[in-house]
Protein backbone atom coordinates (compact mmCIF):
# COMPACT_ATOMS: atom_id res chain seq x y z
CA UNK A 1 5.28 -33.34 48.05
CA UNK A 2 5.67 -36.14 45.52
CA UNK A 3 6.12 -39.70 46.17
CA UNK A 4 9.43 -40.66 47.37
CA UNK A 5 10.96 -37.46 48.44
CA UNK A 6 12.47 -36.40 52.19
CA UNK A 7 10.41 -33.59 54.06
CA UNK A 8 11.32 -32.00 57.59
CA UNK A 9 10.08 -28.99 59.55
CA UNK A 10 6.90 -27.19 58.08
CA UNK A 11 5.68 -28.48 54.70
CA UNK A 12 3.24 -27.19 52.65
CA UNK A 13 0.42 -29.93 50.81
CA UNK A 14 -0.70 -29.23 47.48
CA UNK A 15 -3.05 -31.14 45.17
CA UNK A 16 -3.78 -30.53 41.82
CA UNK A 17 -7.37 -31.65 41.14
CA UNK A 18 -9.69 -31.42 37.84
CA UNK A 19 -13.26 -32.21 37.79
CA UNK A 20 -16.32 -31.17 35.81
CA UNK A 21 -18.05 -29.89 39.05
CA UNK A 22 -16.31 -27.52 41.26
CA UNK A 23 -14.64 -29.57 44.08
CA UNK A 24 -15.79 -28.66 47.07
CA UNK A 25 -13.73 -29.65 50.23
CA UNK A 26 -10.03 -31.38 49.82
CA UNK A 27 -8.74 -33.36 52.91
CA UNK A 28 -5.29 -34.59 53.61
CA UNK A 29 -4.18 -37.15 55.80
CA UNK A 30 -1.07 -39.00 57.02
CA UNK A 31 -1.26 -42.71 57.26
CA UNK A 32 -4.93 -42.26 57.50
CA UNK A 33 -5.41 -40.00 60.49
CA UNK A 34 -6.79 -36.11 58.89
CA UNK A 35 -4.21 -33.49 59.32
CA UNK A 36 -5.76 -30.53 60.96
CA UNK A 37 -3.60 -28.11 59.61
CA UNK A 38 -3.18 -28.44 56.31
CA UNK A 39 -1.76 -27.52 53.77
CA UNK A 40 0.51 -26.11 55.95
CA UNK A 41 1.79 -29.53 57.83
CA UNK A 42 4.25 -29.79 60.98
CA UNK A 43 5.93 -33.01 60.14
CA UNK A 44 7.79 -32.24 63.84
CA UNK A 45 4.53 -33.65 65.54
CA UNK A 46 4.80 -37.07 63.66
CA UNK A 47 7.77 -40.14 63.54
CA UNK A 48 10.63 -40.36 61.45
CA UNK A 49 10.40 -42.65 58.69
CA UNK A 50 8.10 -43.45 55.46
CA UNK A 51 4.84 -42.50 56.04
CA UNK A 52 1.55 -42.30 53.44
CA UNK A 53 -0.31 -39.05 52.65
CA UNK A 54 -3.06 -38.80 51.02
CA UNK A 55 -4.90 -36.34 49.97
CA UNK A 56 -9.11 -36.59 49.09
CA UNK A 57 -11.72 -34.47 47.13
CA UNK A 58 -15.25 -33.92 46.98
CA UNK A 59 -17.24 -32.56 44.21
CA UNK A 60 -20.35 -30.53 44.70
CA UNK A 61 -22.22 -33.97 43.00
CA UNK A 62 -20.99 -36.08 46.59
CA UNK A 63 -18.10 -37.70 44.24
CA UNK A 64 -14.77 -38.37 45.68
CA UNK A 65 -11.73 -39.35 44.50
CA UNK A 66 -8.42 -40.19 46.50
CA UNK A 67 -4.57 -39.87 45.42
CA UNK A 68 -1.72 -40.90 47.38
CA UNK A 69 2.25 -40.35 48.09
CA UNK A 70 5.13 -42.18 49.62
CA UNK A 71 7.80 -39.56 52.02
CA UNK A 72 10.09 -39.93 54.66
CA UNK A 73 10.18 -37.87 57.40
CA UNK A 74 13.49 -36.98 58.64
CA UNK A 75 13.29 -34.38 61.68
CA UNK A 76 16.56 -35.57 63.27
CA UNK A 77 19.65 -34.19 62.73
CA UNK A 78 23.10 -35.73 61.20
CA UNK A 79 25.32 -36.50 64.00
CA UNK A 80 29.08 -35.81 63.44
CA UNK A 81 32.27 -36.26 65.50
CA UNK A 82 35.66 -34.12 64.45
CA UNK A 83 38.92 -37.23 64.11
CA UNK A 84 41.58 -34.86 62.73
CA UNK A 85 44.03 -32.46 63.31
CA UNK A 86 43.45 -33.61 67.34
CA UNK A 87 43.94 -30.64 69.97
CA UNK A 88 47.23 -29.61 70.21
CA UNK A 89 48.65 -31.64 66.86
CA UNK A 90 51.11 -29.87 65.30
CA UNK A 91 51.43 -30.19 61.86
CA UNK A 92 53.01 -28.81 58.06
CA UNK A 93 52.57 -28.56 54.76
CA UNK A 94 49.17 -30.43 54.10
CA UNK A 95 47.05 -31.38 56.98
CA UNK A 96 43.60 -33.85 56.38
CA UNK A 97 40.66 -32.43 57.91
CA UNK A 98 38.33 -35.73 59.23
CA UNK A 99 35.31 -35.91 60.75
CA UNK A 100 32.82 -38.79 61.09
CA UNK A 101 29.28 -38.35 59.87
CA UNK A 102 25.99 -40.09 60.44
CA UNK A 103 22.55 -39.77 59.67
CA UNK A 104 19.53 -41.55 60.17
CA UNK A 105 18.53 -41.08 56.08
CA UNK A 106 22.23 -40.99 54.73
CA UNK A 107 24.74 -38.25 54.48
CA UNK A 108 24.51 -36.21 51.51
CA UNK A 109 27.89 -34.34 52.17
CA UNK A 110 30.30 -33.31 54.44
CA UNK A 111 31.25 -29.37 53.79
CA UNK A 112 34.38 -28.37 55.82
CA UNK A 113 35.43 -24.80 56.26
CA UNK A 114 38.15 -22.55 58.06
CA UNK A 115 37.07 -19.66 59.24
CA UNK A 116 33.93 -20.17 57.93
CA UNK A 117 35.25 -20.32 54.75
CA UNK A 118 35.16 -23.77 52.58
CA UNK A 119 37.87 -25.64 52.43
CA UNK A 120 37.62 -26.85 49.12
CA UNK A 121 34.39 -28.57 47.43
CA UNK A 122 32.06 -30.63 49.80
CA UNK A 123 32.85 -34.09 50.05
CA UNK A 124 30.36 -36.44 49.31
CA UNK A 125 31.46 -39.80 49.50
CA UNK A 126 33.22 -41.41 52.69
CA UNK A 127 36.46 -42.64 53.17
CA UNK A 128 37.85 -46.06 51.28
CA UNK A 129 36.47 -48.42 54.10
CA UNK A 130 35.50 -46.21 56.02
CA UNK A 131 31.55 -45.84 56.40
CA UNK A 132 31.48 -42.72 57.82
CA UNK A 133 34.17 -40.97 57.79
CA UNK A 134 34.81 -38.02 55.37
CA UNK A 135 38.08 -36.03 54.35
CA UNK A 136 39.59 -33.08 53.19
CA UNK A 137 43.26 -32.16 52.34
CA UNK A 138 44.09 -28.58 53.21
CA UNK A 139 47.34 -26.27 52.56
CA UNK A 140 47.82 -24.78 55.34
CA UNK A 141 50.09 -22.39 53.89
CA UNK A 142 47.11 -20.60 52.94
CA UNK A 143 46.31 -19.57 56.73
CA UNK A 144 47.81 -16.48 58.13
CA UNK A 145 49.87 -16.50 61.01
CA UNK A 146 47.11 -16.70 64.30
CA UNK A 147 44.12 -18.70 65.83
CA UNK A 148 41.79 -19.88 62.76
CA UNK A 149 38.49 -22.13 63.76
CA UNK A 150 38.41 -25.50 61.84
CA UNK A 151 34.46 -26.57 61.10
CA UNK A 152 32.22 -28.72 58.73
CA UNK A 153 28.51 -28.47 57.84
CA UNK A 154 27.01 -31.62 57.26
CA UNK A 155 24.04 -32.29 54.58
CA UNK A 156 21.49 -34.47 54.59
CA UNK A 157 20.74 -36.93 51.78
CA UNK A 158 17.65 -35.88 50.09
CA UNK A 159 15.94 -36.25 46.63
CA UNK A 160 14.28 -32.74 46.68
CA UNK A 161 15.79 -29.30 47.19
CA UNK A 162 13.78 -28.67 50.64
CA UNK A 163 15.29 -31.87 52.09
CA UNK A 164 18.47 -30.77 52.12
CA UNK A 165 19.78 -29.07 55.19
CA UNK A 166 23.11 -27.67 56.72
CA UNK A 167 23.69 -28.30 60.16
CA UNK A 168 26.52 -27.15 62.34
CA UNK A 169 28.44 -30.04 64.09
CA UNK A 170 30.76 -29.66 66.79
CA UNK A 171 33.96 -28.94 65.50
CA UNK A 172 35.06 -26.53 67.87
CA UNK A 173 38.66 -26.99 66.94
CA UNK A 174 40.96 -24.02 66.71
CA UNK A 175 44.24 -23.38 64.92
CA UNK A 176 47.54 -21.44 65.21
CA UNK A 177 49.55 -21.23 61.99
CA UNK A 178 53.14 -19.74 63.09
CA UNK A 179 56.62 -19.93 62.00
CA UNK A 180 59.67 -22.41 64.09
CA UNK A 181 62.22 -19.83 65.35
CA UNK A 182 65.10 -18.62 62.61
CA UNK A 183 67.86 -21.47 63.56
CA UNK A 184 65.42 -24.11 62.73
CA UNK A 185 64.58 -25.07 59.17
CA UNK A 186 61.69 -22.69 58.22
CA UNK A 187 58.59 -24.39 57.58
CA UNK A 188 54.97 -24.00 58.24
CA UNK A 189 52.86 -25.14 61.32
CA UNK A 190 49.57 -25.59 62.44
CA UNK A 191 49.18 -25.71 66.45
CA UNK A 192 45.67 -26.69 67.22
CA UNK A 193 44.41 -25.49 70.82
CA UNK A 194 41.39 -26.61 72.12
């Protein structure tokens, strides 16, 4: 990967190399120590947090030459807590889905869905002084009467397409859109059960 960037699970090394003599052998290493397995390296088996790879050839004249790259490895999940509707809350019109969100490396964004479906555009930004909490207005008028499961995805922040990375979090919440009874003002309602 190139200087700078995020890597997590499996990642595969590459070096580009030109000399007038065939190369013969290419090595990589992480902060110094050889990586067995490479180019296909298991970033699981080493420490979050910046590390050096580099990666050196030798020509079939006993010539080597050595280049090097900056990444952070970030193997740990986000971590995210669910703040609003609580259990139970009833609620009309438009209801703001919360959650809190945390990561190591920085949030990239919070997705949050009903029924698996998004609710809107992922946020990406937290909450007016709030560090990490994120937000989402929904219509609930757009639910059908019944039980509907309230989640968010959360991204990590990363500067290259295979650092990015949904993960569940527990936001187990569940819904019930219904009606109030005729002699009441009608209106719309979300009952959350948990």
């Amino acid at each position: 990967p190139p200087s700078w960037t995020f890597v997590h699970g499996t990642t595969q090394l590459k070096a580009n190399v030109t000399s007038a003599v065939d190369p013969t052998t290419v090595q990589f290493a992480l902060d110094g120590t050889p990586l067995a397995t490479a180019p296909a390296w298991d970033t699981t088996i080493s420490a979050d947090g910046q590390h050096t790879l580099t990666a050196t050839v030798a020509d079939g004249r006993g010539k080597t030459a050595t280049a090097s790259a900056t990444v952070t490895i970030d193997n740990t999940a986000p971590v995210g807590l669910w703040f609003s509707p609580t259990a139970n809350q009833r609620v009309s019109g438009t209801v703001t889905l919360k959650a809190h969100a945390s990561d190591t490396f920085g949030v990239g964004s919070v997705q949050f869905r009903v029924d698996g479906a998004p609710a809107g555009p992922a946020v990406t930004t937290p909450d007016a002084g709030a560090l990490y909490v994120y937000s989402r207005s929904f219509d609930t008028s757009a639910l059908a009467p019944g039980v509907h499961a309230v989640s968010a995805q959360l991204g990590e922040r990363g500067n290259a397409p295979h650092a990015r990375r949904d993960v569940p979090v527990l936001l187990q919440q569940l819904c019930r859109r219904y009606h109030l009874p005729q002699d009441r003002p009608r209106s719309e309602k979300l009952d959350l059960v948990s």
